[in-house]
N, C-alpha and C. Protein backbone atom coordinates (compact mmCIF):
# COMPACT_ATOMS: atom_id res chain seq x y z
N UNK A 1 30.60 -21.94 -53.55
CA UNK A 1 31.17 -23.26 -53.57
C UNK A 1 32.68 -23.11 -53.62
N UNK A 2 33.26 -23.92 -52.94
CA UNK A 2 34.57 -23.83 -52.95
C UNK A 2 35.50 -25.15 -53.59
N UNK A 3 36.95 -24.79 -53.87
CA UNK A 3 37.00 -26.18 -54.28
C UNK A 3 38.67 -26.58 -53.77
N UNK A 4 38.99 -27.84 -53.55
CA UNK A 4 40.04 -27.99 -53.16
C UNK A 4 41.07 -29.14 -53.88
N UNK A 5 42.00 -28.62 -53.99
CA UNK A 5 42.79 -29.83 -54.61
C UNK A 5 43.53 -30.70 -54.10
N UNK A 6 43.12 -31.83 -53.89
CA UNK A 6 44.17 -33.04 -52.90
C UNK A 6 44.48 -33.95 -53.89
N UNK A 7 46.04 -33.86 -54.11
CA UNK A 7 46.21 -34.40 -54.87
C UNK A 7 46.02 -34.69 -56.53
N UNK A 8 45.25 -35.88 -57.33
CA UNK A 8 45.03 -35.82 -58.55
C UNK A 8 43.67 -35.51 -58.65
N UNK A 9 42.82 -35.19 -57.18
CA UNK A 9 41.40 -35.40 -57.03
C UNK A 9 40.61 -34.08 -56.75
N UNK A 10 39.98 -33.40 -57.28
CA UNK A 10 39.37 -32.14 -56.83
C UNK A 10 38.06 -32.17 -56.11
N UNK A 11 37.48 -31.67 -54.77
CA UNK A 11 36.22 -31.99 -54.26
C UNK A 11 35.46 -30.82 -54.35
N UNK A 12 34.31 -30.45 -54.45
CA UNK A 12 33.75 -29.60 -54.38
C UNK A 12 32.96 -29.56 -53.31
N UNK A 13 32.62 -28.59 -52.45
CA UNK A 13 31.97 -28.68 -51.01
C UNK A 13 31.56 -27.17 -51.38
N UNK A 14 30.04 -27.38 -50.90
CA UNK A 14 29.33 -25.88 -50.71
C UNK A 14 29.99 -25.15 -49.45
N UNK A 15 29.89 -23.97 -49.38
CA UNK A 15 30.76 -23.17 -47.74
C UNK A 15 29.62 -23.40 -47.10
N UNK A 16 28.64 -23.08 -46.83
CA UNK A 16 27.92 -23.72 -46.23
C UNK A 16 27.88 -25.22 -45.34
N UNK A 17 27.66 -26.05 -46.13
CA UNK A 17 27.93 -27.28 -45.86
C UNK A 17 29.35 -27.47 -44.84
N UNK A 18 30.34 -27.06 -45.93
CA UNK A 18 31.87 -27.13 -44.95
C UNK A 18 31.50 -26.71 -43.57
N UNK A 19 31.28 -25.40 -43.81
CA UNK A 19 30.73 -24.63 -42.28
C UNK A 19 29.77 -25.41 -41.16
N UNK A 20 29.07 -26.12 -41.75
CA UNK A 20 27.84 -26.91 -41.00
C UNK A 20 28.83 -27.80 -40.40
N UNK A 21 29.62 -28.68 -41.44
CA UNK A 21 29.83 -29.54 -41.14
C UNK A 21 31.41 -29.85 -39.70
N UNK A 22 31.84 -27.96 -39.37
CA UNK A 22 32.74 -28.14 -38.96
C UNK A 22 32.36 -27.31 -37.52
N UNK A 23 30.77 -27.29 -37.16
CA UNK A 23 29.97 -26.72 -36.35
C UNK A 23 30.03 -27.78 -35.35
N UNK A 24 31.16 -28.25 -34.33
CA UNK A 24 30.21 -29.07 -33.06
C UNK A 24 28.71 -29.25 -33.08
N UNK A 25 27.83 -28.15 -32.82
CA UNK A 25 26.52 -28.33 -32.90
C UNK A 25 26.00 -28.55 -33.65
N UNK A 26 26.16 -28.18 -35.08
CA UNK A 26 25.05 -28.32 -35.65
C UNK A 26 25.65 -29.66 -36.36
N UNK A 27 27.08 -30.72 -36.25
CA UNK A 27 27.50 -31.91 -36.05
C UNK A 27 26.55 -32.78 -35.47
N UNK A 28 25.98 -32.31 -34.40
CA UNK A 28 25.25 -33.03 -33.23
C UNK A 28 24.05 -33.57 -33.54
N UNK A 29 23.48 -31.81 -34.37
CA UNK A 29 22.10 -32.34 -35.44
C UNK A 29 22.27 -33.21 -36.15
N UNK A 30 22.95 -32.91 -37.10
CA UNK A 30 23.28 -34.20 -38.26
C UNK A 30 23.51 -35.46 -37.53
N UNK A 31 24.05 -35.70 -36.56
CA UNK A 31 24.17 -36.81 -36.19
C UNK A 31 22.65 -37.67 -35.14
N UNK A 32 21.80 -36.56 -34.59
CA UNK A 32 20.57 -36.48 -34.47
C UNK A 32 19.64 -37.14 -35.19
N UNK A 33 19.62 -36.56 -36.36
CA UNK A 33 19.00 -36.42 -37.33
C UNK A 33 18.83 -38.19 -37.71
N UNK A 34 20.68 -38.23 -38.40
CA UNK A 34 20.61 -39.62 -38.47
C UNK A 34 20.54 -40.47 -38.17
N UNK A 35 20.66 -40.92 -36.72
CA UNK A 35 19.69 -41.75 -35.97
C UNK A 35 18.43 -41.58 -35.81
N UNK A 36 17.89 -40.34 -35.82
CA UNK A 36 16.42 -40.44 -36.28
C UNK A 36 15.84 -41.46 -37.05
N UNK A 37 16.31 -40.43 -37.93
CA UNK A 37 16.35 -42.15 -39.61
C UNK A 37 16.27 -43.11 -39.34
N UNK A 38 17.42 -43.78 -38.62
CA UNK A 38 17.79 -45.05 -38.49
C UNK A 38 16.80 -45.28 -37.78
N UNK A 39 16.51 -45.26 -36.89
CA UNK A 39 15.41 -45.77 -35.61
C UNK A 39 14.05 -45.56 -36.35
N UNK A 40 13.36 -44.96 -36.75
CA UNK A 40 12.27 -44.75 -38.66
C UNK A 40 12.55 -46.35 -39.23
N UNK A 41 13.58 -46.26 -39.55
CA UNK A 41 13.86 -47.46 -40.44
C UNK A 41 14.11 -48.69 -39.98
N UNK A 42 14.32 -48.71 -38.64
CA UNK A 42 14.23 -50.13 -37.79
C UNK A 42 12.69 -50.32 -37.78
N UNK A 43 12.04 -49.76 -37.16
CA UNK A 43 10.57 -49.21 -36.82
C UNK A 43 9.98 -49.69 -38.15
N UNK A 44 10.02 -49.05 -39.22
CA UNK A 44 9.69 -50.09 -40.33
C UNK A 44 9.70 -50.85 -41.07
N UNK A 45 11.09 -51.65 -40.82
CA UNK A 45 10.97 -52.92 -41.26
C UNK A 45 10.41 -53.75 -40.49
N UNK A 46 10.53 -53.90 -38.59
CA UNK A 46 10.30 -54.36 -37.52
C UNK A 46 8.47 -54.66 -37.91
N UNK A 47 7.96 -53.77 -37.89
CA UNK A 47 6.33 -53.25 -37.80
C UNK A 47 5.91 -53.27 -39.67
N UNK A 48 6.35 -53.57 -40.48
CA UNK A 48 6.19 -53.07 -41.96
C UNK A 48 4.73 -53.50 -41.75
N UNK A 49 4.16 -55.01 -41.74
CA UNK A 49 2.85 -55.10 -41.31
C UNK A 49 1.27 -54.21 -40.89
N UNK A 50 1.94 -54.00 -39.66
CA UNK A 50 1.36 -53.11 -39.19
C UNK A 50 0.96 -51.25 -39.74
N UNK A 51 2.31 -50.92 -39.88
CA UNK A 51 2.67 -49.50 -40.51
C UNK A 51 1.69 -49.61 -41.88
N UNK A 52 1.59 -50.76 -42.51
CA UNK A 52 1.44 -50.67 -44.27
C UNK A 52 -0.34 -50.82 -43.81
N UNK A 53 -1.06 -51.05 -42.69
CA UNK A 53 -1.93 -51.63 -41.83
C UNK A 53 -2.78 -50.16 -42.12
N UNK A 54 -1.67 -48.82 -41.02
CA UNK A 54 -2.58 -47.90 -40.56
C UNK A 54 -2.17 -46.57 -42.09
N UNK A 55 -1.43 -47.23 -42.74
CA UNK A 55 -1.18 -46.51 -44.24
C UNK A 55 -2.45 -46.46 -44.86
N UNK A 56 -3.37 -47.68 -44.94
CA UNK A 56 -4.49 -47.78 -45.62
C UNK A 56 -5.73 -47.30 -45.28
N UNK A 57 -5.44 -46.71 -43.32
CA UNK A 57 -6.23 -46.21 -43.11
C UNK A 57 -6.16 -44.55 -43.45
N UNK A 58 -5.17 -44.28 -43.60
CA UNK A 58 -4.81 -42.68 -44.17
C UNK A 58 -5.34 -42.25 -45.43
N UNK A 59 -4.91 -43.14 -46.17
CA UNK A 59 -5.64 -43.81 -47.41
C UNK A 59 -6.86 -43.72 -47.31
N UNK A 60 -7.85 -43.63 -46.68
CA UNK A 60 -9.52 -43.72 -46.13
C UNK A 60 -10.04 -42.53 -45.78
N UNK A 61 -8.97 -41.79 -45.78
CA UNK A 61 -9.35 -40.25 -45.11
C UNK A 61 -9.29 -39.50 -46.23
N UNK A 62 -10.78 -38.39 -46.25
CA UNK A 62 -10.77 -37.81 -47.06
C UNK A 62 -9.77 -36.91 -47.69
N UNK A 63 -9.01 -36.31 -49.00
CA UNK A 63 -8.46 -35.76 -49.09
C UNK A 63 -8.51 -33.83 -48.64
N UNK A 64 -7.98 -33.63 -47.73
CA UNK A 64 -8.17 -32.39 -47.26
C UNK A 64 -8.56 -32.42 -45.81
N UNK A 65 -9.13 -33.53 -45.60
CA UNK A 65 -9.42 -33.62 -44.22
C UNK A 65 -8.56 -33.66 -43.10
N UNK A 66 -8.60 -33.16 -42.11
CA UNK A 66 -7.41 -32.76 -41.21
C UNK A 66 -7.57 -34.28 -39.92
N UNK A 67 -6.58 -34.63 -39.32
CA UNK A 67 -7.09 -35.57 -38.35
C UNK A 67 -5.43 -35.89 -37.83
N UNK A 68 -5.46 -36.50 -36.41
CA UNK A 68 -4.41 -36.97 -35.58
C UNK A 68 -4.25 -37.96 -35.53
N UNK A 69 -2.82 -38.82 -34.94
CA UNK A 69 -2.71 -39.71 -34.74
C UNK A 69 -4.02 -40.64 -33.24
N UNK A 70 -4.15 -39.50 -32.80
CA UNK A 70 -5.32 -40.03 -31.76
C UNK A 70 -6.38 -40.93 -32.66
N UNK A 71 -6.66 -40.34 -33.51
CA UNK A 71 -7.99 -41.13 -34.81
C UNK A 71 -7.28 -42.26 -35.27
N UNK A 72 -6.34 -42.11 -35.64
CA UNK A 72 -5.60 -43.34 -36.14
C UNK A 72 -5.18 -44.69 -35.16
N UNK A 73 -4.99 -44.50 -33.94
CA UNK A 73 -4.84 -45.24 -33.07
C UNK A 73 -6.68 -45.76 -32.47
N UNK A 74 -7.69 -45.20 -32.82
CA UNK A 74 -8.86 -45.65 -32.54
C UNK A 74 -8.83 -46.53 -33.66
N UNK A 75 -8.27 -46.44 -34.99
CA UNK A 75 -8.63 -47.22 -35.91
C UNK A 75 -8.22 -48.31 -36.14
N UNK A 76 -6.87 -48.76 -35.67
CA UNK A 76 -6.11 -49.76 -35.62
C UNK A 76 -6.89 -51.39 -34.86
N UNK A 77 -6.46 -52.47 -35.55
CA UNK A 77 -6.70 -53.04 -34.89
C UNK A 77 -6.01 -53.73 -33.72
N UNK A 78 -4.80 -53.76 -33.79
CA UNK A 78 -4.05 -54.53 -32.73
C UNK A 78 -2.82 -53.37 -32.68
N UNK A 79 -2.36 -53.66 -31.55
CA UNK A 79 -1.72 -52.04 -30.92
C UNK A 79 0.53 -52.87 -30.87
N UNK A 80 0.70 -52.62 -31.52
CA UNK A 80 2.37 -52.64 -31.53
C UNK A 80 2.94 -52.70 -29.95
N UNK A 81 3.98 -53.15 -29.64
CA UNK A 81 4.49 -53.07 -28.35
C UNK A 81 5.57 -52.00 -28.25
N UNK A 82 5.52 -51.29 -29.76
CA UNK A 82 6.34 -50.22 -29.84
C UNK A 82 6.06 -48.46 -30.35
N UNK A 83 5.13 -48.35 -28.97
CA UNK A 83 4.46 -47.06 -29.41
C UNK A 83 4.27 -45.47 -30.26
N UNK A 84 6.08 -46.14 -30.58
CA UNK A 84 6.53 -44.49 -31.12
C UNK A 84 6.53 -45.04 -32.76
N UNK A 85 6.08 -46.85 -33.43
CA UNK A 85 5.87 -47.13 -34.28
C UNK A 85 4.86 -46.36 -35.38
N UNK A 86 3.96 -45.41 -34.43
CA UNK A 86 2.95 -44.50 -35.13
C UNK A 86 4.03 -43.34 -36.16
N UNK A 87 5.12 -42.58 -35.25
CA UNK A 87 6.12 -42.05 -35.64
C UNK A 87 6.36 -42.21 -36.88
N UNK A 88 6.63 -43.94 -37.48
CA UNK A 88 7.17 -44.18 -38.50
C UNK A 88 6.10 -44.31 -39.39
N UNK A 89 5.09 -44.52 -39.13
CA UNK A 89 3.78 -44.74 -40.07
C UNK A 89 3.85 -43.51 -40.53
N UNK A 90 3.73 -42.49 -39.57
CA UNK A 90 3.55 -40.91 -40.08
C UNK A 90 4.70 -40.38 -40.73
N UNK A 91 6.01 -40.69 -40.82
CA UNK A 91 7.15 -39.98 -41.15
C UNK A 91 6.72 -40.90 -42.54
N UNK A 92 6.67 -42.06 -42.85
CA UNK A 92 6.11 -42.52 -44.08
C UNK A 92 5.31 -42.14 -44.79
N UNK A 93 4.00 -42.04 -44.42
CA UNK A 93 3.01 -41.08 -44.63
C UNK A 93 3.53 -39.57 -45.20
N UNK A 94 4.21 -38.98 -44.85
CA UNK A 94 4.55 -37.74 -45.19
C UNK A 94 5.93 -37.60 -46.45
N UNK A 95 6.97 -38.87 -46.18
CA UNK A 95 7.84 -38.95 -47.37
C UNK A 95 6.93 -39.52 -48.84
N UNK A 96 5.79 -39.76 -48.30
CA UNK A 96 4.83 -40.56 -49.84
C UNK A 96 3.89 -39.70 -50.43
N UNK A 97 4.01 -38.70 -49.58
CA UNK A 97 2.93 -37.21 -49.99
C UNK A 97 1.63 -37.65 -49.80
N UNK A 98 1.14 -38.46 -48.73
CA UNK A 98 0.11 -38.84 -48.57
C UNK A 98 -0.58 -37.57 -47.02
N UNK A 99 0.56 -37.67 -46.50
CA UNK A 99 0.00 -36.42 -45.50
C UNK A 99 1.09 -35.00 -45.63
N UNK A 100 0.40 -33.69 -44.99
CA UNK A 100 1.35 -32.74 -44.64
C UNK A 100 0.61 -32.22 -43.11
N UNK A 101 1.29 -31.26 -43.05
CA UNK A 101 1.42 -30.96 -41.43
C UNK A 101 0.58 -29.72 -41.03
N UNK A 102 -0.19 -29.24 -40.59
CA UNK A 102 -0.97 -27.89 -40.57
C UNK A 102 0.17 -27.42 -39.69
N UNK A 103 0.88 -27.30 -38.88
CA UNK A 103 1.49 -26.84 -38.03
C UNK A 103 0.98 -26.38 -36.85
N UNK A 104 -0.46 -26.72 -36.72
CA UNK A 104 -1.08 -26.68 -35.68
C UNK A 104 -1.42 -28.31 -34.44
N UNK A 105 -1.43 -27.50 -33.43
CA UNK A 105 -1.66 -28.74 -32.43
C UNK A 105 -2.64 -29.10 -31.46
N UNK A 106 -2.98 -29.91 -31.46
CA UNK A 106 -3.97 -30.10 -30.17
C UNK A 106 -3.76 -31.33 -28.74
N UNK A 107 -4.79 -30.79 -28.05
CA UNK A 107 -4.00 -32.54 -26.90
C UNK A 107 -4.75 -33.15 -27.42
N UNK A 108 -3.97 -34.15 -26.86
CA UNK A 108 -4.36 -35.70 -27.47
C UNK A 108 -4.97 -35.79 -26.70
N UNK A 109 -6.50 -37.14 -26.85
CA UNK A 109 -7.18 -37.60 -26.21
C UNK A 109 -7.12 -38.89 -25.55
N UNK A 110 -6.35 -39.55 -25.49
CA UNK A 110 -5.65 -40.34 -24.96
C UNK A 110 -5.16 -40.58 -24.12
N UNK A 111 -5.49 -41.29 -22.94
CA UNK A 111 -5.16 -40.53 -21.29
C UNK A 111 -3.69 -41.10 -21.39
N UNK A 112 -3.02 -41.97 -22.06
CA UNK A 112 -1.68 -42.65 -21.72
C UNK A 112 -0.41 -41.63 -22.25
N UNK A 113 -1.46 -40.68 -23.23
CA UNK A 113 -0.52 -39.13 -23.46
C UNK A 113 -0.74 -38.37 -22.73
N UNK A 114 -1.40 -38.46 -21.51
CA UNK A 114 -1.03 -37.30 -20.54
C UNK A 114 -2.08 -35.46 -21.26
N UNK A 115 -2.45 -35.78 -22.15
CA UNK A 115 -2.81 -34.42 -22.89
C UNK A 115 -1.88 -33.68 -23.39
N UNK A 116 -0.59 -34.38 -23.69
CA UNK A 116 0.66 -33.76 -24.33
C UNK A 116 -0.59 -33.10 -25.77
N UNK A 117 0.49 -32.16 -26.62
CA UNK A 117 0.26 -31.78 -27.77
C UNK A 117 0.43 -32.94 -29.04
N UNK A 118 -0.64 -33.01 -30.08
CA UNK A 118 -0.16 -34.09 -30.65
C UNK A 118 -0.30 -33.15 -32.26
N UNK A 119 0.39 -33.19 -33.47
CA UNK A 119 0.37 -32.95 -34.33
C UNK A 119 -0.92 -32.75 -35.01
N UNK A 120 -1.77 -31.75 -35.53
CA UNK A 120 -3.03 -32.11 -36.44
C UNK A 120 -2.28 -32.20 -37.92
N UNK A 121 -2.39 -33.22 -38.53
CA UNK A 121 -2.38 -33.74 -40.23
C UNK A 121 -3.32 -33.17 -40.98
N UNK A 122 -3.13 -33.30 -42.17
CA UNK A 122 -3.97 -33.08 -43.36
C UNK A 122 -3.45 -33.99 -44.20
N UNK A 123 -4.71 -34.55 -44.71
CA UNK A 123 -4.33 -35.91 -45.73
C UNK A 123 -4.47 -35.32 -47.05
N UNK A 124 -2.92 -35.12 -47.76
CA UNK A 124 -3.42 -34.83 -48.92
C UNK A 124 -3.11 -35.91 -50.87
């Protein structure tokens, strides 16, 4: 940690951090990042309804049991006009310790995903 004196005011900044923070790129992340967030947090206030909707269905899943957003979108009843709203259900889901991530993937079954890779969950 380093520390600097400006003036009557002393700051403390990890080198690290300083370093990150004086990285063009990894600037880019952080700034990434935080629109991430932000767009999360439009997404759930926009959808809170809905999101708090397919929360209860996570909620329903056994603890330990592994499952995708593909299951979750069979479960829903009425479908958002904002598809990446699942995103925020799940990034919720995971800041509430209700899910974690196997780090494994499978395609989705879902022909409007193309058979992209979709995250497998574990509800814990």
């Amino acid at each position: 940690m380093t520390s600097e004196k400006d003036g009557d005011e002393m700051s403390l900044t990890p080198a690290w951090l300083a370093e990150a923070q004086s990285d063009p790129l990894q600037t880019s992340l952080f700034a990434g990042e935080s629109a991430r967030d932000e767009a999360v947090a439009n997404l759930d206030f926009a959808y809170d309804g809905w999101i708090d909707s397919v929360i209860k269905i996570i909620l329903s899943i056994p603890i330990y049991q592994t499952f995708t957003t593909d299951y979750l979108w069979e479960q829903v009843e009425t479908t958002p006009n904002e598809p990446r709203a699942m995103g925020a259900v799940m990034t919720r889901a995971k800041k509430e310790g209700l899910v974690s991530s196997t780090g494994k993937y499978i395609k989705s079954r879902r022909p409007e995903c193309h058979a992209r890779p979709v995250m497998i969950w574990r509800r814990i």
